[in-house]
Protein backbone atom coordinates (compact mmCIF):
# COMPACT_ATOMS: atom_id res chain seq x y z
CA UNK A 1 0.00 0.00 0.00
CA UNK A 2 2.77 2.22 0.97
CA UNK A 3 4.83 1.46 -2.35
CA UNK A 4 3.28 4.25 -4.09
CA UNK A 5 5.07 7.02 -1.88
CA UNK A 6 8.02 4.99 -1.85
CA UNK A 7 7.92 5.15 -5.82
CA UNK A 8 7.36 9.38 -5.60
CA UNK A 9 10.30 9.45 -3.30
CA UNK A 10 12.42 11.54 -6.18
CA UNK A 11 9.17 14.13 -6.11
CA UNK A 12 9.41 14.33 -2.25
CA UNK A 13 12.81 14.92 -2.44
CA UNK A 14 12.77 17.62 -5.10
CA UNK A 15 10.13 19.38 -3.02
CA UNK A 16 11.65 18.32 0.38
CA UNK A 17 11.40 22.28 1.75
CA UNK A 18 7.96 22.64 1.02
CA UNK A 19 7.11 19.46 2.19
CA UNK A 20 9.07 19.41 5.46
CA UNK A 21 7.44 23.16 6.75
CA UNK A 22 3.84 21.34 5.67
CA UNK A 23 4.50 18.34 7.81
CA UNK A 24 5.99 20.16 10.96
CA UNK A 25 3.35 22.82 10.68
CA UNK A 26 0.60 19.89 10.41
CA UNK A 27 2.46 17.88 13.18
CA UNK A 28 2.33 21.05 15.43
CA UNK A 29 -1.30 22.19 14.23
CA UNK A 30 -2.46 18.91 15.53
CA UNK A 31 -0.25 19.05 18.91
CA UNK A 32 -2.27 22.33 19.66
CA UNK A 33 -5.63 20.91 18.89
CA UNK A 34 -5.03 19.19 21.78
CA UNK A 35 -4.87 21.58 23.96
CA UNK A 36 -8.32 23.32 24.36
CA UNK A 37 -10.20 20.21 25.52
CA UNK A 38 -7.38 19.57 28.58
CA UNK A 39 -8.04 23.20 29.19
CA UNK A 40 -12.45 23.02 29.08
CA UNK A 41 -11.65 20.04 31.45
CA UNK A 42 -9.35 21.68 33.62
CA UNK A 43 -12.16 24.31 33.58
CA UNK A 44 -15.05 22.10 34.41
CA UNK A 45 -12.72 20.75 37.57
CA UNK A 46 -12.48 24.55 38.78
CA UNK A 47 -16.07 25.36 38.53
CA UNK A 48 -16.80 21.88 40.06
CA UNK A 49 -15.01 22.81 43.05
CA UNK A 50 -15.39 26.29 43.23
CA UNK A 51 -11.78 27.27 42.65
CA UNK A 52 -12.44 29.47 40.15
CA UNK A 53 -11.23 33.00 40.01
CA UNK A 54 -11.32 35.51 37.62
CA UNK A 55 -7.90 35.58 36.56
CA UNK A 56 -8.27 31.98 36.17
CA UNK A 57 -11.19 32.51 33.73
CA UNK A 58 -8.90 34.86 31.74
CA UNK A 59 -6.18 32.94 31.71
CA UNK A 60 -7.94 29.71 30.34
CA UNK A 61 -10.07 32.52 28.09
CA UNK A 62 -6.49 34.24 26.55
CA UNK A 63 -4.57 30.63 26.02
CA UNK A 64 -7.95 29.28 23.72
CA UNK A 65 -7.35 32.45 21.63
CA UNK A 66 -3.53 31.96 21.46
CA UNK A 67 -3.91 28.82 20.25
CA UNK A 68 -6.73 29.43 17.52
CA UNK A 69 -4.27 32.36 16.30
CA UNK A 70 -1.53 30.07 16.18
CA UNK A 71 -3.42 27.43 14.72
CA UNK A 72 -5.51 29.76 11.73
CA UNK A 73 -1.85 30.67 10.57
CA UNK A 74 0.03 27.34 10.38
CA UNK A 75 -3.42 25.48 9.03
CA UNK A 76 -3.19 28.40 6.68
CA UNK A 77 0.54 27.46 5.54
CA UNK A 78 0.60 23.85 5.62
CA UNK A 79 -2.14 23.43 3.49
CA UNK A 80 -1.14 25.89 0.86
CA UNK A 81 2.44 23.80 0.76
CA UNK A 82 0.83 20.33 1.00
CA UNK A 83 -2.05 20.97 -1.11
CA UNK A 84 0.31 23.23 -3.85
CA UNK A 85 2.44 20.35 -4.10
CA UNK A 86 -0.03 18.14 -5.08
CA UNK A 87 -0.54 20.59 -8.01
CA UNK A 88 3.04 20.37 -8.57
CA UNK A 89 3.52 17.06 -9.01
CA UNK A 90 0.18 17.29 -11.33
CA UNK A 91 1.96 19.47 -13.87
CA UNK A 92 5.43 17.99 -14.05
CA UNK A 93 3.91 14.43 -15.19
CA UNK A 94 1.41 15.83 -17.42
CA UNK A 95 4.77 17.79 -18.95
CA UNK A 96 6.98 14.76 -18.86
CA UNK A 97 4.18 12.72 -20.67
CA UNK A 98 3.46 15.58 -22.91
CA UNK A 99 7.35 15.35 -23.68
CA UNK A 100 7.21 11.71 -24.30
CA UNK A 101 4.06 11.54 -26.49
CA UNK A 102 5.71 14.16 -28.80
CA UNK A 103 8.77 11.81 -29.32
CA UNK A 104 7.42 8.69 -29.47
CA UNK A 105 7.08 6.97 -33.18
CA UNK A 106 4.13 5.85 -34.97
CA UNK A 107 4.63 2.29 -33.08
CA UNK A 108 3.95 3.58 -29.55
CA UNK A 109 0.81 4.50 -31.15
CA UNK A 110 -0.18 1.53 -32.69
CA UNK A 111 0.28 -0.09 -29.58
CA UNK A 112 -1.67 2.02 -26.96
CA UNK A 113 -4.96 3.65 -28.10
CA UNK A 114 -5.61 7.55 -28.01
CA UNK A 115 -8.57 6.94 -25.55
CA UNK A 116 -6.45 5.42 -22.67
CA UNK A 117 -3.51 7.29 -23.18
CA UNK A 118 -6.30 10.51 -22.89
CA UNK A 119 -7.12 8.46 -19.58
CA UNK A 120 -3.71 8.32 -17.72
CA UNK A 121 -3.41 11.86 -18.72
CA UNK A 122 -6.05 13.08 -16.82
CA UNK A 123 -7.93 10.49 -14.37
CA UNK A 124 -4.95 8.75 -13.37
CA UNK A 125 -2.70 12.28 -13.17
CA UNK A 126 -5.63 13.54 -10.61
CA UNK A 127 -5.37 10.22 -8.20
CA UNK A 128 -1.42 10.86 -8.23
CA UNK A 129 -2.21 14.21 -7.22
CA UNK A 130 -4.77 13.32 -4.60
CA UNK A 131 -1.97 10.91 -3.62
CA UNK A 132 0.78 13.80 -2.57
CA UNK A 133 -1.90 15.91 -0.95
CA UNK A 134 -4.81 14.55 0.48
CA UNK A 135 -2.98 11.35 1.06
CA UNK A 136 -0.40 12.69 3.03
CA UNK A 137 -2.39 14.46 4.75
CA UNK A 138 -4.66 11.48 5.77
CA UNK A 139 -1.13 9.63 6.79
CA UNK A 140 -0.33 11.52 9.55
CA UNK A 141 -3.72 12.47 10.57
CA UNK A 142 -4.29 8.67 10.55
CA UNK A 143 -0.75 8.18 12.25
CA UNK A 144 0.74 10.83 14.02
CA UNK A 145 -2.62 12.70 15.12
CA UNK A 146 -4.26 9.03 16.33
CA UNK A 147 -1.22 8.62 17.92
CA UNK A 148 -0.47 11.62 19.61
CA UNK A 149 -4.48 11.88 20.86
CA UNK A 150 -4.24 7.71 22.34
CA UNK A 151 -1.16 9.11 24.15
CA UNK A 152 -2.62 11.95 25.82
CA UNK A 153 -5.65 10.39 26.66
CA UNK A 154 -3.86 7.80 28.63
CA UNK A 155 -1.59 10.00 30.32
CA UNK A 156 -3.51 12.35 31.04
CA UNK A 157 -7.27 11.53 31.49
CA UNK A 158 -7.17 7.52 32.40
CA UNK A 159 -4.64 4.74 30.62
CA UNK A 160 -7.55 2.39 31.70
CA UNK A 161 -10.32 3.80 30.08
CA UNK A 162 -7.93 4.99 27.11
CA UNK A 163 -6.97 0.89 26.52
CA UNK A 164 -10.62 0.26 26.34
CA UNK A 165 -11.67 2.30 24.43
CA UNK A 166 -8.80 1.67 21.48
CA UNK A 167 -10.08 -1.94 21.48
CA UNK A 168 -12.03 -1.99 18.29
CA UNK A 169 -8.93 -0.11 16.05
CA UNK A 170 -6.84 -3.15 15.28
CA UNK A 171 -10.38 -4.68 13.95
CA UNK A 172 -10.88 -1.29 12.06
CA UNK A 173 -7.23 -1.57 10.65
CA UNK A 174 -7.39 -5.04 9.55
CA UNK A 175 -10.87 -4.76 7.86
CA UNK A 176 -9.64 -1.82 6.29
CA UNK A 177 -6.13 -2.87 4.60
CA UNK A 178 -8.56 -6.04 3.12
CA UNK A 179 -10.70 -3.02 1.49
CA UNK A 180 -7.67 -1.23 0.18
CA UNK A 181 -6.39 -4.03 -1.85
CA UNK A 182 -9.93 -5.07 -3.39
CA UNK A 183 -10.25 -1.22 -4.11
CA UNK A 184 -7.02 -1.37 -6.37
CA UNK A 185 -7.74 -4.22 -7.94
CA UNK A 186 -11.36 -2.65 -8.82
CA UNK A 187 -9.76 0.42 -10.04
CA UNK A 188 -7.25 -0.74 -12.66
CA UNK A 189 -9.54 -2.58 -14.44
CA UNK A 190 -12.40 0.31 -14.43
CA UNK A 191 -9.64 2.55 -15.48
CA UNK A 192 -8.99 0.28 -18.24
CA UNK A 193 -12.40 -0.05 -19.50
CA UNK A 194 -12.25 4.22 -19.13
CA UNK A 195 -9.39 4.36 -22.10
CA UNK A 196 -11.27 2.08 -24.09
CA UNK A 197 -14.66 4.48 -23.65
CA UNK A 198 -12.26 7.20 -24.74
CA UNK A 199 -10.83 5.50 -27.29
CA UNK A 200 -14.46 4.60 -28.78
CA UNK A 201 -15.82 8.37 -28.46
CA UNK A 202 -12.58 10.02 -30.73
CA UNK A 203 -12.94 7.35 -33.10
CA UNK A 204 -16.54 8.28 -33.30
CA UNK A 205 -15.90 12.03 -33.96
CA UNK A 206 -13.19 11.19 -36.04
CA UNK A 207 -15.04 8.96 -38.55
CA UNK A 208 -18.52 10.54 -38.09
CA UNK A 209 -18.56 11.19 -41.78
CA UNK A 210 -18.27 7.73 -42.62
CA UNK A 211 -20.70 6.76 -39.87
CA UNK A 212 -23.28 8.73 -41.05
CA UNK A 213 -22.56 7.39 -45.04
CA UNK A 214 -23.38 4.04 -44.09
CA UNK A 215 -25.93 4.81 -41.87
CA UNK A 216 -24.47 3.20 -38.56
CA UNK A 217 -25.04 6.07 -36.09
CA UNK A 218 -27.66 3.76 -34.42
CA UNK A 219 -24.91 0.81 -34.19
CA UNK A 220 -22.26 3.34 -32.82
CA UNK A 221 -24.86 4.79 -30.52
CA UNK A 222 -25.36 0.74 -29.47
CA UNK A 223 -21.71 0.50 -29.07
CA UNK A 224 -21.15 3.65 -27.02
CA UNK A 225 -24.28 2.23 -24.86
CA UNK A 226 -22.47 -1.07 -24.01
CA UNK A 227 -19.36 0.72 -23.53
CA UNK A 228 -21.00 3.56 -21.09
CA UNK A 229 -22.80 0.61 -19.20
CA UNK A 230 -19.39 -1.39 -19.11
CA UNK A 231 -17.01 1.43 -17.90
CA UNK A 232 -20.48 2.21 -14.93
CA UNK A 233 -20.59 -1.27 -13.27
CA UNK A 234 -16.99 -1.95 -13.28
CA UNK A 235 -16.86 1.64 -11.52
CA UNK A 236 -19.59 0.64 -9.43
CA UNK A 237 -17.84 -2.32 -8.63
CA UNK A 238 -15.40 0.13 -7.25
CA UNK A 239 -17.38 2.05 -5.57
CA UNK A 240 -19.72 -1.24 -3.56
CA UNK A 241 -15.96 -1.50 -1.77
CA UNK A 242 -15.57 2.21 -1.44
CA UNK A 243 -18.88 2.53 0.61
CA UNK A 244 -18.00 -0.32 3.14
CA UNK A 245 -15.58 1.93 4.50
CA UNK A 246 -17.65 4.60 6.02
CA UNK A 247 -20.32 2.31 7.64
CA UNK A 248 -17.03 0.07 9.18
CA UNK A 249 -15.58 3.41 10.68
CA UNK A 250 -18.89 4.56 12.01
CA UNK A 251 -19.65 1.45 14.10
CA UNK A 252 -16.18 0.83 15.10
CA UNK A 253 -16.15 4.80 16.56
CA UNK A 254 -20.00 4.23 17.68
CA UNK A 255 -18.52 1.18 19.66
CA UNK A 256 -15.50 3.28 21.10
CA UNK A 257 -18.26 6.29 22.19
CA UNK A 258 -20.13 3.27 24.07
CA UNK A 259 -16.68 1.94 25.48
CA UNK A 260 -15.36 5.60 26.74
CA UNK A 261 -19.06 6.76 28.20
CA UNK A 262 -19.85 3.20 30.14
CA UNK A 263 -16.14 2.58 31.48
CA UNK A 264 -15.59 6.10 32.02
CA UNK A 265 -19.03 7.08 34.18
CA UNK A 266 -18.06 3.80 35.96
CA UNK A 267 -14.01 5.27 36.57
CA UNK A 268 -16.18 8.36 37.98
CA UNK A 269 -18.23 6.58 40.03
CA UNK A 270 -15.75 5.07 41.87
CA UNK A 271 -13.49 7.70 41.89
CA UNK A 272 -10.63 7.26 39.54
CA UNK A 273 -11.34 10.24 37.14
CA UNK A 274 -12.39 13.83 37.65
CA UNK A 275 -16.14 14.53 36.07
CA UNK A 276 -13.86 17.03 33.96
CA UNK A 277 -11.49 14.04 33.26
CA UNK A 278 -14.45 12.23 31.98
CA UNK A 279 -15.40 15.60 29.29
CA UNK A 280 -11.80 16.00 28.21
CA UNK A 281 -11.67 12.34 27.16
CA UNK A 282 -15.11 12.62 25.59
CA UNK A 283 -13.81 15.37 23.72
CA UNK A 284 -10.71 13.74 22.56
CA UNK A 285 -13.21 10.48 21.16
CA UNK A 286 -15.14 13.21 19.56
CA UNK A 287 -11.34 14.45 17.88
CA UNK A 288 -10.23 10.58 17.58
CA UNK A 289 -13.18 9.86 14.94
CA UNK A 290 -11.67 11.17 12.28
CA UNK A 291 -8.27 9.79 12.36
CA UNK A 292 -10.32 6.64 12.58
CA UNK A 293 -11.52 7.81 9.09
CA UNK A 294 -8.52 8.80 7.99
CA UNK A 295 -7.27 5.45 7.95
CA UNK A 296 -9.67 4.32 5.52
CA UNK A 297 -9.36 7.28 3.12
CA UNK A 298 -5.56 6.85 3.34
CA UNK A 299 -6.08 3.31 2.56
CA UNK A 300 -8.50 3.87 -0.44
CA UNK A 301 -6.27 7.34 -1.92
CA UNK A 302 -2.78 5.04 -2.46
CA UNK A 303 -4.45 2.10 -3.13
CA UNK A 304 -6.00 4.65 -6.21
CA UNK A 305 -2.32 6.90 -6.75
CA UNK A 306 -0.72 3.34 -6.75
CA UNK A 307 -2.60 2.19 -9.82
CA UNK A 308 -2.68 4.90 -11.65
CA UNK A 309 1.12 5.92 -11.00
CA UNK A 310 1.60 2.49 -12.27
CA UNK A 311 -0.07 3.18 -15.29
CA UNK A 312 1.29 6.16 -15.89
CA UNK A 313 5.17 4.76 -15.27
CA UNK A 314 4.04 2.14 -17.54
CA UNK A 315 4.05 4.81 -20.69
CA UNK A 316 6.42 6.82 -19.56
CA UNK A 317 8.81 4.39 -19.55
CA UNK A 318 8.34 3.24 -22.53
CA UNK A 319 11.18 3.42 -24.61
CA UNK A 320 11.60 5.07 -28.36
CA UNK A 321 11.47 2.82 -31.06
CA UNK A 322 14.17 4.29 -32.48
CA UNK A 323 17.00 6.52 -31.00
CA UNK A 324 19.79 8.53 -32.01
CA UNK A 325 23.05 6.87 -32.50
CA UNK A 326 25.40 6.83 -28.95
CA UNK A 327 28.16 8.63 -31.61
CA UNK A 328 26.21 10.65 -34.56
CA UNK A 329 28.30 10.65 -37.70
CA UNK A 330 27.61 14.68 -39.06
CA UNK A 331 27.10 15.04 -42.23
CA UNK A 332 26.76 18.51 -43.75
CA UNK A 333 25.26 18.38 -47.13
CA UNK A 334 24.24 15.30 -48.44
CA UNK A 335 24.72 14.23 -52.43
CA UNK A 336 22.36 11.50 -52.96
CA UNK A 337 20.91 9.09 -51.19
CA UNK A 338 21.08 4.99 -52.11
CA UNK A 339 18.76 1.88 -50.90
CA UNK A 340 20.46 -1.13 -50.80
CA UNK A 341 18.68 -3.82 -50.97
CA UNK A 342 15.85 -2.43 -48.62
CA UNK A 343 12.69 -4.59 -47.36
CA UNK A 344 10.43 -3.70 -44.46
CA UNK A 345 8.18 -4.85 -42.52
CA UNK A 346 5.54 -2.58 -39.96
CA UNK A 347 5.87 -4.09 -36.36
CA UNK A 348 2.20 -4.80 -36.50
CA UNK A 349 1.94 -6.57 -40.18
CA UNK A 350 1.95 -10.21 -41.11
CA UNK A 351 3.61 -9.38 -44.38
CA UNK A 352 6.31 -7.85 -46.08
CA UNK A 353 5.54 -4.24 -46.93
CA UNK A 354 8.76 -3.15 -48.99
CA UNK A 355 10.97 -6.36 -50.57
CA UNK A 356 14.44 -5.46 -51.54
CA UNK A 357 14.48 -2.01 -52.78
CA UNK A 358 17.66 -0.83 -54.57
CA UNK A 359 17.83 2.28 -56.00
CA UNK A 360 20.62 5.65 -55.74
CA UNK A 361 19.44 9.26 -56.18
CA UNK A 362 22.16 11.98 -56.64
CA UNK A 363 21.37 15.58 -55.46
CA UNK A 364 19.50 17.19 -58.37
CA UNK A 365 17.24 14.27 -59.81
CA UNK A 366 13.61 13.58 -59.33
CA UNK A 367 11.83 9.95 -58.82
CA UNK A 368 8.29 9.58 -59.08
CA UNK A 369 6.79 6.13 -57.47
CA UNK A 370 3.24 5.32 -58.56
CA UNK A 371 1.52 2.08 -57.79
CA UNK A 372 -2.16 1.13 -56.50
CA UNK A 373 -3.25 1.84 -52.86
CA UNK A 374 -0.93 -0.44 -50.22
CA UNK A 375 1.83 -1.07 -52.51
CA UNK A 376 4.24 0.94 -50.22
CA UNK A 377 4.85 4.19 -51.92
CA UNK A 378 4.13 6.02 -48.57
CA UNK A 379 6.09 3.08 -46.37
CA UNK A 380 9.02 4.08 -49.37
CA UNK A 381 9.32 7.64 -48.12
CA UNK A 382 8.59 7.27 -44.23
CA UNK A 383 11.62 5.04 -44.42
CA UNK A 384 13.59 8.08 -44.75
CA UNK A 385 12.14 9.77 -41.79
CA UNK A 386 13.49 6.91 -39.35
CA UNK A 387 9.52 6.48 -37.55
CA UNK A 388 10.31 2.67 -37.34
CA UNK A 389 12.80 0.56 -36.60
CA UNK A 390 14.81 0.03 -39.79
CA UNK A 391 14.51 -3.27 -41.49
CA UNK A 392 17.13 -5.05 -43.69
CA UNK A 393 19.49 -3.75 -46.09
CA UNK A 394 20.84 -0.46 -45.95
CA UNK A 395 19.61 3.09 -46.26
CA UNK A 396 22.55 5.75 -46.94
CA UNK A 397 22.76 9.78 -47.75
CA UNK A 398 26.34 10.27 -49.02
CA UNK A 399 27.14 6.88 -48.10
CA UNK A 400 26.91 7.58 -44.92
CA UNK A 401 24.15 4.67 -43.15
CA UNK A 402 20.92 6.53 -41.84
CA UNK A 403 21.13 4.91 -38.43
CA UNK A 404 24.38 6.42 -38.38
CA UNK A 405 22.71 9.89 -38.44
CA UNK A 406 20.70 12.10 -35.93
CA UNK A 407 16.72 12.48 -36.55
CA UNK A 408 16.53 15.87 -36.38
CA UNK A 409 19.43 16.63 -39.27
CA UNK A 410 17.50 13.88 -41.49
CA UNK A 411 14.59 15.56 -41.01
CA UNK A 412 15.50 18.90 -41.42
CA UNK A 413 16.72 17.74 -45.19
CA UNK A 414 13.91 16.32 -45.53
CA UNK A 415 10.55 18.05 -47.05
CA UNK A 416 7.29 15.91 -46.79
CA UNK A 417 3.22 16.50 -46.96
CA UNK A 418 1.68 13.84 -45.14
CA UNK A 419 -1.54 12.29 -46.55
CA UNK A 420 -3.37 12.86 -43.29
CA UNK A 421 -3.44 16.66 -43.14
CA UNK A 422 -4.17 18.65 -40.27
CA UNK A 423 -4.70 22.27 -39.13
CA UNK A 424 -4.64 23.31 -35.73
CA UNK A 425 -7.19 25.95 -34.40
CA UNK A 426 -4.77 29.39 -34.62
CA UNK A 427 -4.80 31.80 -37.44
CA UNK A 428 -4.08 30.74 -40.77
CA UNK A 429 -0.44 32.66 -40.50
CA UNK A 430 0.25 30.79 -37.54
CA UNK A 431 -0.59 27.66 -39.63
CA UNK A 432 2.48 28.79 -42.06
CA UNK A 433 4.53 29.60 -39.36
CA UNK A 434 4.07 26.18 -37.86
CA UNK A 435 7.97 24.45 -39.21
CA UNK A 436 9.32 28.05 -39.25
CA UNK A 437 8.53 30.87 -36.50
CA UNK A 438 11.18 32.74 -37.72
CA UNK A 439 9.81 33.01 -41.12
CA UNK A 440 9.67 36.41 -42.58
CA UNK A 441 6.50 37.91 -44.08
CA UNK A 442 8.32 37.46 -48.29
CA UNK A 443 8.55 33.85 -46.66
CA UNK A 444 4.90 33.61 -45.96
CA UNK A 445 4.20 35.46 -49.57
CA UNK A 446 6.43 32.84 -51.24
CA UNK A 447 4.95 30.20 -49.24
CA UNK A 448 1.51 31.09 -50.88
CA UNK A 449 2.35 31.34 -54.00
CA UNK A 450 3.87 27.75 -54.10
CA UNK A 451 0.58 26.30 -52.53
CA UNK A 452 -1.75 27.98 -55.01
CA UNK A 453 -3.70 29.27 -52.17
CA UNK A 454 -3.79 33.18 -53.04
CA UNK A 455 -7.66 32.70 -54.13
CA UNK A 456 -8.35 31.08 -51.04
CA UNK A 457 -6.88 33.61 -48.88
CA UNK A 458 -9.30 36.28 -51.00
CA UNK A 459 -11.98 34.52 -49.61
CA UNK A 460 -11.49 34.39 -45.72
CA UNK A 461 -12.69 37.17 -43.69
CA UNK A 462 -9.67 38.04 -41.98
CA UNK A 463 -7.16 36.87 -44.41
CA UNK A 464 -3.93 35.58 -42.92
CA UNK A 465 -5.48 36.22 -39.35
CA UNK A 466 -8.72 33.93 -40.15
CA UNK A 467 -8.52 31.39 -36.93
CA UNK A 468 -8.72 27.64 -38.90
CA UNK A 469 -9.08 24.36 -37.54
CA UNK A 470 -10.04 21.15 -38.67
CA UNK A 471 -13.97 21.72 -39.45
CA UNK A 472 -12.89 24.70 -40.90
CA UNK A 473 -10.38 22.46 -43.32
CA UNK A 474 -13.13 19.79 -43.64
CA UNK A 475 -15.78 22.97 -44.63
CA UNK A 476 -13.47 24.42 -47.79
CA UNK A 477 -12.50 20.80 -48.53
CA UNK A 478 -16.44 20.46 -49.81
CA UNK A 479 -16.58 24.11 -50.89
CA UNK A 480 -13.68 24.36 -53.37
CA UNK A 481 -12.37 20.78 -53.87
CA UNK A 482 -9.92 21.01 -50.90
CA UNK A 483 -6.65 23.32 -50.61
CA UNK A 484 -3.26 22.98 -49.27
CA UNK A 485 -0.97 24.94 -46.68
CA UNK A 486 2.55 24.78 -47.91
CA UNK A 487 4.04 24.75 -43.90
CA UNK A 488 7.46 26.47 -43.79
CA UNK A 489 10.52 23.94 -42.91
């Protein structure tokens, strides 16, 4: 159960300042909590014997608003550390996978869908979150505050009454830590079923064009149905094991309040305890409930940031398909560029996509590859970008092997359209701009000209500062037979 902040140890330690004065500030905060019901008790003594005086009454009256001051301020400060860190750790993964999504190859892809990667990027980033907030938080409440509270009330009310009233906590404890590990099992596998439910709805909004031209919006509605009723019981399922810990707690605390109010009027009775003794223990049964409750939600928030930091770790250690060479060869300028005897075959396919290629290229000369649809004139050129593992034979720029070379200086040679086309939703310039920030505004002119898209332009509203996207694309694709950004690289 405790793995999971054994795994964030290199967060903790990164952020060891912010959380040290958060965990001495919420160690202290919950010493001085403490405090006011020894004081009402000590107060109910006073008045029970008639000892008190009015400097007595002031002084009990000044040290309850010392101690609310002191405790406003450090609640104040250990929360914003505890619970800011928690947003900290939030942003750096979604970064770090954000990172690694943008370098990953075509094959990552292939091999986890968009819907569950969309999952561990947000459901599963929020219960690591929870996890370095809330759940530390709940682990010394459920540790330090319990056991700071059993120690006072047996020192200082009654260690009698104190041991028999913490009878029914191992019982809590045990039936707990058997929740905890049902509730992680629970959890993967609804978050699992989640990705898939996200997987199905972008695939749906992707392809509604062709849903609706064969008419299958009622069989993707039916889909989506099952999917929605699938990803709900196994969540349920969750949630059956969530709800036993609340009625467990309550009982176990009910049966503590009976314990402390028999045992203790009886300790009165005969003598043992002060009627004030009896309050300030009362009180402290009334503070001890929700460490008791603590212990669940601890239980139940790492048994959650455990899964989902495993699922996350899963992807982000996942490693690139293909990497640069340990000792990059540089290479200036190629002058052609030679297959020798090249065949390929996609990590996914049964069959041979590209079979023994040989062909040489010098700088200057044009090939044009035509063939019918899957015969590998795309496969052909992505074999130049290095997006999957190279297969056998030999690709070479200046003689010089491509694995020999880094990615980025291929690319940057390199000049290609794919044939899925996308705009994102900025202005049109921004669009250009996209390869090239730098560009200059004769760059964006030329750029234009090349892509045949100085009608087009005529006809937005804004011109180069129309904001595009991809309905907007889709919309002119049906209006004018389609057109083409030429992006600056």
């Amino acid at each position: 159960m405790f793995s999971v902040l054994f795994k964030l140890k290199w967060f903790f330690k990164e952020n060891r300042k912010r959380y040290t004065i958060a965990l001495v500030l919420l160690m202290v905060a919950n010493i001085l909590v403490i405090l006011p019901p020894w004081i009402i008790g000590q107060a109910i003594d006073a008045i029970y014997t008639q000892s008190m005086t009015a400097k007595l009454l002031a002084l009990f009256i000044g040290a309850m608003l010392l101690i609310m001051l002191f405790s406003y301020f450090g609640n104040f400060i250990w929360q914003y550390q505890l619970f800011g860190g928690a947003y900290v750790i939030e942003r750096q993964l979604r970064s770090r996978l954000m990172r690694h999504f943008l370098k990953m190859t075509p094959t990552f892809y292939e091999k986890n869908k968009t819907g569950d990667l969309m999952a561990r990027s947000t459901n599963d980033l929020r219960a690591i979150s929870e996890t370095a907030g809330f759940g530390i938080m709940t682990l010394v409440d459920s540790t330090v505050y319990l056991g700071t509270l059993i120690i006072t009330m047996g020192f200082v009310v009654s260690w009698k009454l104190t041991l028999a009233a913490i009878i029914p906590l191992p019982i809590l404890a045990f039936i707990l830590q058997y929740l905890g590990k049902k509730i992680h099992e629970r959890y993967m596998t609804a978050q699992q079923a989640f990705g898939d439910l996200n997987d199905e709805v972008l695939e749906a909004v992707a392809g509604v064009r062709v849903v609706r031209a064969y008419v299958q919006e009622r069989a993707s509605e039916k889909r989506f149905a099952d999917m929605t009723e699938d990803v709900y019981k196994k969540n349920m399922h969750v949630e059956k094991i969530d709800a036993l810990f609340m009625p467990f707690s309550k009982t176990l605390t009910a049966l503590t309040y009976m314990i402390g109010l028999g045992y203790g009027a009886f300790l009165v009775s005969t003598g043992e305890m002060t009627l004030g003794n009896l309050v300030t223990f009362n009180v402290y049964l009334g503070m001890i409930v929700w460490p008791m409750f603590a212990i669940g939600e601890l239980i139940n928030v790492l048994q959650r940031g455990n899964a989902s930091l495993d699922r996350v770790m899963e992807t982000l250690n996942y490693e690139e398909d293909v990497k640069d060479p340990e000792q990059p060869v540089d290479l200036e300028k190629p002058e052609n560029v030679g297959f020798n005897d090249v065949s390929f075959t996609y990590p996914m396919s049964h069959s041979v996509n590209l079979d023994k290629i040989e062909l040489k290229l010098d700088r200057g000369q044009t090939l044009g590859i035509v063939g019918k649809t899957g015969s590998g004139k795309t496969t052909f050129v992505k074999q130049l970008l290095r997006e999957y593992p190279a297969g056998e034979g030999e690709i070479a720029f200046s003689g010089v092997a491509l694995q020999s070379l880094k990615k980025d200086q291929v690319r940057d040679w390199i000049g290609y359209v794919p044939q899925d086309h996308v705009l994102f939703s900025r202005s049109v310039r921004d669009n250009i701009l996209f390869g090239r920030p730098e560009a200059t505004e004769d760059d964006i002119a030329e750029s234009i000209r090349l892509s045949y898209f100085e009608k087009d332009l005529q006809m937005l509203p804004s011109g180069l500062d129309t904001l595009v996207g991809e309905r907007v694309l889709r919309y002119r694709e049906a209006r004018s037979n389609g057109f083409q950004l030429h992006v600056l690289s």
